[in-house]
N, C-alpha and C. Protein backbone atom coordinates (compact mmCIF):
# COMPACT_ATOMS: atom_id res chain seq x y z
N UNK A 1 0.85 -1.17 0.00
CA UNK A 1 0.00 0.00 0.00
C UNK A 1 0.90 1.23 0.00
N UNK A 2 0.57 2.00 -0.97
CA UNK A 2 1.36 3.67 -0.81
C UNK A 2 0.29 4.61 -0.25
N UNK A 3 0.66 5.28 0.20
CA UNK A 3 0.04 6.85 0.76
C UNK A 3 1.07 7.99 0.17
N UNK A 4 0.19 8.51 -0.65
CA UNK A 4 0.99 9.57 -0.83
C UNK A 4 0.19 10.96 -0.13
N UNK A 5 0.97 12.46 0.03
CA UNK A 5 0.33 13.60 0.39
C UNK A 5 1.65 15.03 0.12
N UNK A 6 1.52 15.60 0.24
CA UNK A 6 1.95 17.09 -0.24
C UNK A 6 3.35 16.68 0.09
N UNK A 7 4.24 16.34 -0.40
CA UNK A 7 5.27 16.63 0.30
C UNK A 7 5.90 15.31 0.77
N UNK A 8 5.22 13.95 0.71
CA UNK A 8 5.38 12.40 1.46
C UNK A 8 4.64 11.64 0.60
N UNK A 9 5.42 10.12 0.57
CA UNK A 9 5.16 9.36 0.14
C UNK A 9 5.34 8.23 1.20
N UNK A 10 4.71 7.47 1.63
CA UNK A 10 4.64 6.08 2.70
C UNK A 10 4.23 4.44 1.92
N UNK A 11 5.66 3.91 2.33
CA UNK A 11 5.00 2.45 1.54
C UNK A 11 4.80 2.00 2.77
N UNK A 12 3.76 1.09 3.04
CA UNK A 12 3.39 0.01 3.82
C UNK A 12 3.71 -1.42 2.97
N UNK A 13 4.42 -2.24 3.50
CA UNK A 13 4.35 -3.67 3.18
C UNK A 13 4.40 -4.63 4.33
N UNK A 14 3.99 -5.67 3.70
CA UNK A 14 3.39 -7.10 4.80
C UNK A 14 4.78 -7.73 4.83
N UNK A 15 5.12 -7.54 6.08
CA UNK A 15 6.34 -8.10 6.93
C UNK A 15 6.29 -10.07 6.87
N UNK A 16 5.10 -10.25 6.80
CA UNK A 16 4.87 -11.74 6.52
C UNK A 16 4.94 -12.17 5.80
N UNK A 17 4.83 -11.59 4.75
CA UNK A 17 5.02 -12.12 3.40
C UNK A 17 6.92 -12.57 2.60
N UNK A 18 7.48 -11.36 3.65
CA UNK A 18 9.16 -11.18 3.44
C UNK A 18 9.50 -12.25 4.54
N UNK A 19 9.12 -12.41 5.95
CA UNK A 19 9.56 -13.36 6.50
C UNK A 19 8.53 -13.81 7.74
N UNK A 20 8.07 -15.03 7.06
CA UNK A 20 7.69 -16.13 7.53
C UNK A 20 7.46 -16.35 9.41
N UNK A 21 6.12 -16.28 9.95
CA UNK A 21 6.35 -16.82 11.25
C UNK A 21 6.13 -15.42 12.09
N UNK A 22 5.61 -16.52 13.25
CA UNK A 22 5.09 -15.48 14.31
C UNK A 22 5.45 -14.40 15.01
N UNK A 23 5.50 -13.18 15.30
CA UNK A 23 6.68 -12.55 15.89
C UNK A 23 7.38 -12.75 17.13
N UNK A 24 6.78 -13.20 17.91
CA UNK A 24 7.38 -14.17 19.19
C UNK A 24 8.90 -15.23 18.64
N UNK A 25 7.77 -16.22 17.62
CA UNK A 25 8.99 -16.71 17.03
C UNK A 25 10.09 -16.06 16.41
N UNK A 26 9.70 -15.03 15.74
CA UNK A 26 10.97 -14.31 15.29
C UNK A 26 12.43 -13.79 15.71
N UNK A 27 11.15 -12.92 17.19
CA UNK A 27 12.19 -12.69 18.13
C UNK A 27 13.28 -13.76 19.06
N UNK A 28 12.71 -14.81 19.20
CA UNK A 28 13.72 -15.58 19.37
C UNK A 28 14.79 -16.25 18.39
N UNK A 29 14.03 -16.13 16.99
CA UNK A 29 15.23 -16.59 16.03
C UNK A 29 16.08 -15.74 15.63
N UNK A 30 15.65 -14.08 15.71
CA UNK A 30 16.63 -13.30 15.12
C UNK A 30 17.49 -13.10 16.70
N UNK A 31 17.06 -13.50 17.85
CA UNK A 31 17.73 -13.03 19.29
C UNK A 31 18.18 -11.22 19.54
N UNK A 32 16.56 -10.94 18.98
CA UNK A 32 16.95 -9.45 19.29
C UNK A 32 16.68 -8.76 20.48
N UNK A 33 16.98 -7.89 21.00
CA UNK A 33 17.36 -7.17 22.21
C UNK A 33 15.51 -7.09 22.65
N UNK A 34 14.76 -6.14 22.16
CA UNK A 34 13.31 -6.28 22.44
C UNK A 34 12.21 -7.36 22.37
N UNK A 35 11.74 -8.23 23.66
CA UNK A 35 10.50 -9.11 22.92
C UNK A 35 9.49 -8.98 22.92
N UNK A 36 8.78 -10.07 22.51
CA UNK A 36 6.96 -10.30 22.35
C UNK A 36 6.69 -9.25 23.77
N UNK A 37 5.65 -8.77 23.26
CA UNK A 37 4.90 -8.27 24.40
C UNK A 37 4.08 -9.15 24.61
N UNK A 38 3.25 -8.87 25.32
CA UNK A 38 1.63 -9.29 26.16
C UNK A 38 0.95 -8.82 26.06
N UNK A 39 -0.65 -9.17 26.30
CA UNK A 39 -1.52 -8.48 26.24
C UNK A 39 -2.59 -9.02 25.71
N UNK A 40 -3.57 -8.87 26.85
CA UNK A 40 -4.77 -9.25 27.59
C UNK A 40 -5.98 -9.32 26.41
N UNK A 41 -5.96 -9.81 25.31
CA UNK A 41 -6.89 -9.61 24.02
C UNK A 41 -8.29 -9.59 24.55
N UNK A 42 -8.43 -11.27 25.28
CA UNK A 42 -9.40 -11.58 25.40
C UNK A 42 -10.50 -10.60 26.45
N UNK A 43 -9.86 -9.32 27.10
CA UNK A 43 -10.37 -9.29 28.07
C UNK A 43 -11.18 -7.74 27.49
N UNK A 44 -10.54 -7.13 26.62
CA UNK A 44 -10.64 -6.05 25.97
C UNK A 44 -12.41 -6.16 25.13
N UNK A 45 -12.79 -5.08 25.53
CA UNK A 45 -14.49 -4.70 24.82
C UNK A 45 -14.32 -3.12 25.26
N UNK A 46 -15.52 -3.18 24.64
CA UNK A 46 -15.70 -1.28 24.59
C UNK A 46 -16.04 -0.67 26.11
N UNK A 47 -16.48 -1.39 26.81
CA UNK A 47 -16.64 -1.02 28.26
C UNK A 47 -15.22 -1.19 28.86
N UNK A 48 -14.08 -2.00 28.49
CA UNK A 48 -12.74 -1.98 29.38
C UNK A 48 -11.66 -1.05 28.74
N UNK A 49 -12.11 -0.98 27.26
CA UNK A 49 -11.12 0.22 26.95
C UNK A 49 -10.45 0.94 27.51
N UNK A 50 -11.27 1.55 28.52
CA UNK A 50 -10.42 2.87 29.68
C UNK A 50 -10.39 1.77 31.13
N UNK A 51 -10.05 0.80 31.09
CA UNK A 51 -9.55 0.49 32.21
C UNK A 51 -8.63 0.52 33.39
N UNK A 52 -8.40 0.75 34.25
CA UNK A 52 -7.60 1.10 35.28
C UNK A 52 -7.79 0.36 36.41
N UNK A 53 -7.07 -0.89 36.69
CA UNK A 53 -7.52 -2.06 38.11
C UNK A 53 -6.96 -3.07 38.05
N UNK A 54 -7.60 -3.85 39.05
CA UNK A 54 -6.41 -5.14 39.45
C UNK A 54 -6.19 -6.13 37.82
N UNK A 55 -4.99 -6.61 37.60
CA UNK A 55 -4.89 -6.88 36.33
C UNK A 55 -5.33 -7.86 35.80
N UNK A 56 -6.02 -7.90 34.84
CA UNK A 56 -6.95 -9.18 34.59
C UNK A 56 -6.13 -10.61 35.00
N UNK A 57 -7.11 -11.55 35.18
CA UNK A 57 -6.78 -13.09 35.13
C UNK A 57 -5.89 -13.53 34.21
N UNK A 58 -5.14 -14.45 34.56
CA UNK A 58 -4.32 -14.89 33.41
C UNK A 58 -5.03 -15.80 32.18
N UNK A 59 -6.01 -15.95 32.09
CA UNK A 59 -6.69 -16.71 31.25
C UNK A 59 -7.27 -15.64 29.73
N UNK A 60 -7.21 -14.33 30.29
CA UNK A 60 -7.29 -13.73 29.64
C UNK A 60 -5.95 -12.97 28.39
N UNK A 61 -5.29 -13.51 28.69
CA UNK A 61 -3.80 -13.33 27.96
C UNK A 61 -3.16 -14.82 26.77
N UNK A 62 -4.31 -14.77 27.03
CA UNK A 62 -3.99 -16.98 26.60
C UNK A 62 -4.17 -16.29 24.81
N UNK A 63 -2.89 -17.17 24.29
CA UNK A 63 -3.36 -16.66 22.68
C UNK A 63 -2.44 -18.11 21.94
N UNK A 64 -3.05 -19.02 21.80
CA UNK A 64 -2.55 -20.18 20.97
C UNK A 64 -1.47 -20.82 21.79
N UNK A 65 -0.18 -20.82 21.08
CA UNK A 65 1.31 -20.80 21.50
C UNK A 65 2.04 -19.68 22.16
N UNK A 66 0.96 -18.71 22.45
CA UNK A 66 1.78 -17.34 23.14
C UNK A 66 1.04 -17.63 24.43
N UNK A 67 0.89 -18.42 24.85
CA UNK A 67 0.16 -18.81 26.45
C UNK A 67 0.89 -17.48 27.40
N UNK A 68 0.58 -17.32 27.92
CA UNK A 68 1.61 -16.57 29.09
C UNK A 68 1.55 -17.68 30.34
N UNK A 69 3.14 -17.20 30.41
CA UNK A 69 3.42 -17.73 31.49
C UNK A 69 3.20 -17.82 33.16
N UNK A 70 3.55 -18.13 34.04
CA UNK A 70 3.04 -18.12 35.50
C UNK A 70 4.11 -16.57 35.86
N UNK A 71 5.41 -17.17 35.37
CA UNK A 71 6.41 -16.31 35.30
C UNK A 71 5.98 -14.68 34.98
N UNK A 72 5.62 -15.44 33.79
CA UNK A 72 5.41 -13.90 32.90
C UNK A 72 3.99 -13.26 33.67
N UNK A 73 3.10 -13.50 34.41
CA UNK A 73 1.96 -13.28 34.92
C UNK A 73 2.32 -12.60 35.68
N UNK A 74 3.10 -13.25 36.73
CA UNK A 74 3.24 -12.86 38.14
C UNK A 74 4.76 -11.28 37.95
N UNK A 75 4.93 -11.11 36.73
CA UNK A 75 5.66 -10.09 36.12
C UNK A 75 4.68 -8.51 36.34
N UNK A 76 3.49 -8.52 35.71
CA UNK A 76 2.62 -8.10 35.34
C UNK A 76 2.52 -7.04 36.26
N UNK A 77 1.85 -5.45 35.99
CA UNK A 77 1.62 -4.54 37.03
C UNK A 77 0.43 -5.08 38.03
N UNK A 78 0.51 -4.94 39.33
CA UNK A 78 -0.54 -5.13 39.91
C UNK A 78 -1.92 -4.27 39.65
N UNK A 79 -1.72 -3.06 39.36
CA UNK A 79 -2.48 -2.23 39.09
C UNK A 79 -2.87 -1.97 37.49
N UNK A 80 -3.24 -2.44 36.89
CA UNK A 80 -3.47 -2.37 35.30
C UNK A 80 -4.02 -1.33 34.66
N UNK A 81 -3.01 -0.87 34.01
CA UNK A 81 -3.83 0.68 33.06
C UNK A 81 -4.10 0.23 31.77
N UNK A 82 -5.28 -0.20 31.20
CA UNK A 82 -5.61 -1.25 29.86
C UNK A 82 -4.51 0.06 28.73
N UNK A 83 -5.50 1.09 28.93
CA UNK A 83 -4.42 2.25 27.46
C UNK A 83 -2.95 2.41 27.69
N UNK A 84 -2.52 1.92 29.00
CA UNK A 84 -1.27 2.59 29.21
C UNK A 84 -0.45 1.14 28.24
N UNK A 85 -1.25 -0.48 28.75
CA UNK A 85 -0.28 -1.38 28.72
C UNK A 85 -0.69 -1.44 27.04
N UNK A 86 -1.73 -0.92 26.40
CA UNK A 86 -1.94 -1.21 24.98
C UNK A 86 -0.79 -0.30 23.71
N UNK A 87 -0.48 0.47 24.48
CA UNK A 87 0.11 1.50 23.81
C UNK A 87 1.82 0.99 24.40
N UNK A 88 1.85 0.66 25.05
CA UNK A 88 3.27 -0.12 25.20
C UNK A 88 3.58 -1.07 24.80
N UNK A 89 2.53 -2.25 24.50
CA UNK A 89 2.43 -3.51 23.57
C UNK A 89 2.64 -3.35 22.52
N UNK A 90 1.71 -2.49 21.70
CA UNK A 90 2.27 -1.89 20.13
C UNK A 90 3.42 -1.63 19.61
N UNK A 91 3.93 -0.65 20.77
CA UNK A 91 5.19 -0.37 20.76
C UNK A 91 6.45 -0.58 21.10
N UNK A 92 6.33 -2.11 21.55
CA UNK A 92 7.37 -2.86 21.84
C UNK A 92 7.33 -3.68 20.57
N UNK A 93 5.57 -4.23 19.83
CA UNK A 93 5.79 -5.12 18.67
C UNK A 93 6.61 -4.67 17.69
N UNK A 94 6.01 -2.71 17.53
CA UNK A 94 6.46 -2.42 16.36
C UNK A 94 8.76 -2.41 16.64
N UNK A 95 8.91 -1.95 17.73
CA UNK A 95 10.59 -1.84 17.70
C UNK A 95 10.87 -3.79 17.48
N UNK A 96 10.45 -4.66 18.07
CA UNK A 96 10.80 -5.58 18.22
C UNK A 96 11.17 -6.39 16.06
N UNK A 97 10.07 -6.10 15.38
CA UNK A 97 9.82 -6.21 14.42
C UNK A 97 10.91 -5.45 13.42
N UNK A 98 11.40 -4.04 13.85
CA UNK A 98 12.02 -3.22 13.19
C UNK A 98 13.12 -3.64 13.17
N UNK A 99 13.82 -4.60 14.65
CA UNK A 99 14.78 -5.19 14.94
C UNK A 99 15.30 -6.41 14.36
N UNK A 100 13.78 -7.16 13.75
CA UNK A 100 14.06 -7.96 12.83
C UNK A 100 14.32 -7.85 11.69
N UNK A 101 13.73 -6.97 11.43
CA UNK A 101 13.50 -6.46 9.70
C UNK A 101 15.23 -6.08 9.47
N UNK A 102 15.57 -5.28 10.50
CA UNK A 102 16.82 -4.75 9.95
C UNK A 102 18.29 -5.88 10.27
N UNK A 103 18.02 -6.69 11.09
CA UNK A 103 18.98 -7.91 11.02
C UNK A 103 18.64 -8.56 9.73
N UNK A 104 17.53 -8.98 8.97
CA UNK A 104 17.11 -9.56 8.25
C UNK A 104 17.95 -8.76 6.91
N UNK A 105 17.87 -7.71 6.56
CA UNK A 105 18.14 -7.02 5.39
C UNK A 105 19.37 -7.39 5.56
N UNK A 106 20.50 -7.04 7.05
CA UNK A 106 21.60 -7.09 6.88
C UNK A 106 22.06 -8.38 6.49
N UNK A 107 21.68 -9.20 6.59
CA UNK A 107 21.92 -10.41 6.74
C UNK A 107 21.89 -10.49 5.31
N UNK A 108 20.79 -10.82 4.10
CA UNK A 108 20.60 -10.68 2.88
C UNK A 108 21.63 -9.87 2.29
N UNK A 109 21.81 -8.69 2.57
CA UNK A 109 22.68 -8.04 2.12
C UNK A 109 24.10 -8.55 1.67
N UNK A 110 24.24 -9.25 3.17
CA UNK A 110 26.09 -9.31 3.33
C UNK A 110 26.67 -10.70 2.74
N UNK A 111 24.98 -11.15 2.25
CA UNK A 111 24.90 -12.69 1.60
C UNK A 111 25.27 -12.88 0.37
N UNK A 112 24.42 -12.09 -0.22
CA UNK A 112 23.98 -11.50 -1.37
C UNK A 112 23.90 -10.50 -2.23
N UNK A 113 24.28 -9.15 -1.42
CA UNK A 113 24.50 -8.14 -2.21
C UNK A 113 23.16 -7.26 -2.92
N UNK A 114 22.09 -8.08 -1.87
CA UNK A 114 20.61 -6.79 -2.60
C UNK A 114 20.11 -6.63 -1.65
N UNK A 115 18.99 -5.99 -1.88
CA UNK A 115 18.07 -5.17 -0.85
C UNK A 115 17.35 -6.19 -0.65
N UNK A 116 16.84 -6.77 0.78
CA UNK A 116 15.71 -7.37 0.48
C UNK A 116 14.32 -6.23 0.76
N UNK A 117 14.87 -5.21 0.65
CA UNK A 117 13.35 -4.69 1.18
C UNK A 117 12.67 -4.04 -0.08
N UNK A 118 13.51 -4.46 -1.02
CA UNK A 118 13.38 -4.22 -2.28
C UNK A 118 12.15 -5.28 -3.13
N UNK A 119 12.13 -6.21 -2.64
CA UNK A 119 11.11 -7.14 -2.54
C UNK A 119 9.51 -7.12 -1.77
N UNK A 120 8.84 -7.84 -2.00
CA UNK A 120 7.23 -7.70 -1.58
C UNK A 120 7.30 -9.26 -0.84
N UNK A 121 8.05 -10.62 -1.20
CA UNK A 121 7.81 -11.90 -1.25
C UNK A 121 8.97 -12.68 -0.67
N UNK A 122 9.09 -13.53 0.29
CA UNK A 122 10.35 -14.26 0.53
C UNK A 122 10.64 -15.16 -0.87
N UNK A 123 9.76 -15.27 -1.78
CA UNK A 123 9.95 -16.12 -3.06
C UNK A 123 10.59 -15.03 -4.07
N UNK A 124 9.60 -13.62 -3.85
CA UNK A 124 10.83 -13.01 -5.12
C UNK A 124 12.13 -12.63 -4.94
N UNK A 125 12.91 -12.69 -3.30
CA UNK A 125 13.55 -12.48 -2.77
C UNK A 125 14.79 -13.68 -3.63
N UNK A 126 14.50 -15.09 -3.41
CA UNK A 126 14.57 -16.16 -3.77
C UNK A 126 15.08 -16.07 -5.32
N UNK A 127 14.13 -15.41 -6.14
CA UNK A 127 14.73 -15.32 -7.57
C UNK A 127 15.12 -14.41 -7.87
N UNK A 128 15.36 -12.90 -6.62
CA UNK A 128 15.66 -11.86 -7.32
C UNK A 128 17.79 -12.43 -6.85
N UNK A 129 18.08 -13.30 -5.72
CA UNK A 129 19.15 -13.27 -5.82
C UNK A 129 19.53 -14.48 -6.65
């Protein structure tokens, strides 16, 4: 997707499509400095939006293979600010991701000698080197 406007142009592209797999998983395969966040999906509706209180149940954090842990639970603020921890989740995915992306290029790069961000596809990636 492009956005263009007076002055800017913005590409958006699908990070999944260039590399494969969950970002949890990622972060442990690329072993970058920021990880997976957390965060309470199930517990979220239009009435908890502005939440502020004891921090939900751990059952509410449950997401496939991203279970949270007892560990990781008992981590958790006692006092839960839903906007404070949503806006820190995002923004740990998005650095955590950026961290991949840019090990990833380097890596291609120093392999191969191209851009991979020059690509849309881990397959055209594939035939563009």
């Amino acid at each position: 997707m492009i956005i263009t406007g007076k002055g800017f142009r913005v590409v958006l592209k699908d990070s999944l499509r260039l590399i494969p797999g969950s970002l949890r998983s990622l972060c442990k395969a690329f072993d970058v400095p920021t990880s997976k966040g957390v965060f309470p999906h199930a517990f979220i509706t239009p009435k908890t939006l502005e939440y502020v209180g004891a921090c939900p149940d751990r059952e509410y954090f449950k997401s496939g293979e991203d279970a949270l842990s007892s560990a990781e639970y008992t981590s958790l603020p006692p006092v839960y600010d839903v906007r404070r921890q949503a806006i820190d989740y995002n923004r740990r995915d998005c650095i955590a991701l950026y961290e991949i992306i840019t090990l990833f290029q380097t890596m291609v790069f120093d392999l191969f000698k191209v851009n991979a961000l020059s690509f849309n596809t881990i397959a055209s990636l594939a035939y563009g080197c």
